[in-house]
Protein backbone atom coordinates (compact mmCIF):
# COMPACT_ATOMS: atom_id res chain seq x y z
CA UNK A 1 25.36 3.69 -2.69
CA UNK A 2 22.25 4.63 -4.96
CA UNK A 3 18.90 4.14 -4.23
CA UNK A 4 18.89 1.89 -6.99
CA UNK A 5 22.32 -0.07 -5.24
CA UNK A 6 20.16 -0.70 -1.88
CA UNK A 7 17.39 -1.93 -3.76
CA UNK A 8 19.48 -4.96 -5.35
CA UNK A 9 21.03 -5.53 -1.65
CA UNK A 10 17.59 -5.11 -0.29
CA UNK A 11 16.14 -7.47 -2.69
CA UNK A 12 19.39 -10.57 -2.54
CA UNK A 13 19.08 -10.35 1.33
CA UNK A 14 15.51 -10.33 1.42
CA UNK A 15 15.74 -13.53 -0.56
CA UNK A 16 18.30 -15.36 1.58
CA UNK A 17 16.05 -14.08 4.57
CA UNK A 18 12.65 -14.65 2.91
CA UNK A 19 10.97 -16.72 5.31
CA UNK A 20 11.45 -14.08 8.11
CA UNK A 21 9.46 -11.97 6.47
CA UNK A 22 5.64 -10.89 6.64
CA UNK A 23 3.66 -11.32 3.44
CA UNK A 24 2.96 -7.74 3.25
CA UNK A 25 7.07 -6.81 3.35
CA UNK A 26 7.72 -9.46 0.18
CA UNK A 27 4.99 -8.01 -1.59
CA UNK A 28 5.85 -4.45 -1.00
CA UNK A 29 9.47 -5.18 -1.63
CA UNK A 30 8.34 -6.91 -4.99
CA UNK A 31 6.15 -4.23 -5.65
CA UNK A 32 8.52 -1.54 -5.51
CA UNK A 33 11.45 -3.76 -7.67
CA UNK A 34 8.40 -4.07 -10.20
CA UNK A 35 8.24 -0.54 -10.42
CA UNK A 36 11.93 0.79 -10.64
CA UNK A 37 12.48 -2.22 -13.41
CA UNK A 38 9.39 -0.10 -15.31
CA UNK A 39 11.22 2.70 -14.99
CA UNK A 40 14.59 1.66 -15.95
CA UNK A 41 13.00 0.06 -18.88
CA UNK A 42 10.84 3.23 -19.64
CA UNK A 43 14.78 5.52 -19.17
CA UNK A 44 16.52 3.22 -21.93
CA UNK A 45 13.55 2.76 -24.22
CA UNK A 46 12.48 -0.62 -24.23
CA UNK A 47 8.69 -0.99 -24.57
CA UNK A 48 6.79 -3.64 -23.40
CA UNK A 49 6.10 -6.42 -25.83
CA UNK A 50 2.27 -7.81 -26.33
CA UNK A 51 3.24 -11.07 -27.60
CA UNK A 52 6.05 -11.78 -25.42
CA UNK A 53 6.21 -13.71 -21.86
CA UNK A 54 7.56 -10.97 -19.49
CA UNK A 55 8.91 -11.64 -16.36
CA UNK A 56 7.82 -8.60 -14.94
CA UNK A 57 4.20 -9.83 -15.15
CA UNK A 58 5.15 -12.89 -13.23
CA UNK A 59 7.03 -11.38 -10.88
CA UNK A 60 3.85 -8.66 -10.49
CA UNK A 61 1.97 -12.24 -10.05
CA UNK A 62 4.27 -13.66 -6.92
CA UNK A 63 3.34 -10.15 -5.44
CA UNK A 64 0.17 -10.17 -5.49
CA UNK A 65 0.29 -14.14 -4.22
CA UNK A 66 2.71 -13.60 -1.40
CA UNK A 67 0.26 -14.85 1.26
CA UNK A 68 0.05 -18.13 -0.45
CA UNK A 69 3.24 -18.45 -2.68
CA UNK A 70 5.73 -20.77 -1.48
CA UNK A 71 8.85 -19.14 -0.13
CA UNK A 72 11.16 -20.53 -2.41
CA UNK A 73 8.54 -18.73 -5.19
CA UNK A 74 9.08 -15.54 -3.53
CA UNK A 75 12.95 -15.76 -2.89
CA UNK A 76 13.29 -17.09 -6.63
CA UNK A 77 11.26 -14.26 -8.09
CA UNK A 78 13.34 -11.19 -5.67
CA UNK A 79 16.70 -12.72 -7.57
CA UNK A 80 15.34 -12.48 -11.09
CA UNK A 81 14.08 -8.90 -10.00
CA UNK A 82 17.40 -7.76 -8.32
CA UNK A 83 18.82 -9.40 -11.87
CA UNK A 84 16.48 -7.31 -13.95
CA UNK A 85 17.70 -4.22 -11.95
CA UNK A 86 21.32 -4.41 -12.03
CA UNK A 87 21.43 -5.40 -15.83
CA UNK A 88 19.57 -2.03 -16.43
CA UNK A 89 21.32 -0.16 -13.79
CA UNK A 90 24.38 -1.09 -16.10
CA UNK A 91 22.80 -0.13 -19.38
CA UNK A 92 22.08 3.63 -18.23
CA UNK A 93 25.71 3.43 -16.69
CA UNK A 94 27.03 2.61 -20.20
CA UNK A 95 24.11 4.91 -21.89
CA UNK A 96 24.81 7.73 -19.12
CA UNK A 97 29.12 7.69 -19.97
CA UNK A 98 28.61 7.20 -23.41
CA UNK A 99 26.78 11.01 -23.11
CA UNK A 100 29.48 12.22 -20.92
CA UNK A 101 31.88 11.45 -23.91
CA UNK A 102 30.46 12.90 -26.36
């Protein structure tokens, strides 16, 4: 598996499992998909929008609120991340064999 493969596992188990876990693992987990979903954006090109409601920024949000956010906040928020990762994991898998065929 790729980094990128444990991540999405890390993130849909973490959410089944997210009331076993300390505030500061569901915000560092958060953290870090908040992060690789920048990247991923930043790999295929999309920029971020100014007038547009991104879910990034409320997912940064529940982060930062982990202490306080309700777990079903936090376990809701690690599935739209681990969804957000695996739909650009498949975009640079398209963007990455539509090179190799060229």
């Amino acid at each position: 598996m790729t980094a990128t493969t444990d991540l999405i596992a890390e993130l849909f188990r973490a959410a089944n499992e997210v009331g076993m876990l300390s505030p500061f693992e569901k915000r560092r987990l958060l953290e870090r998909a908040v992060a690789t979903i920048r990247e991923g954006r930043d790999r295929v090109g999309i920029r971020p929008s100014r007038t547009a409601p991104d879910k990034v920024i409320d997912i940064q949000t529940v982060a930062a609120s982990c202490a306080s956010a309700p777990d079903v906040l936090v376990s809701h928020a690690m599935l739209e991340a681990a969804d957000m990762i695996r739909t650009l994991k498949i975009v640079l898998d398209a963007k990455a064999d539509a090179l190799r065929d060229e």
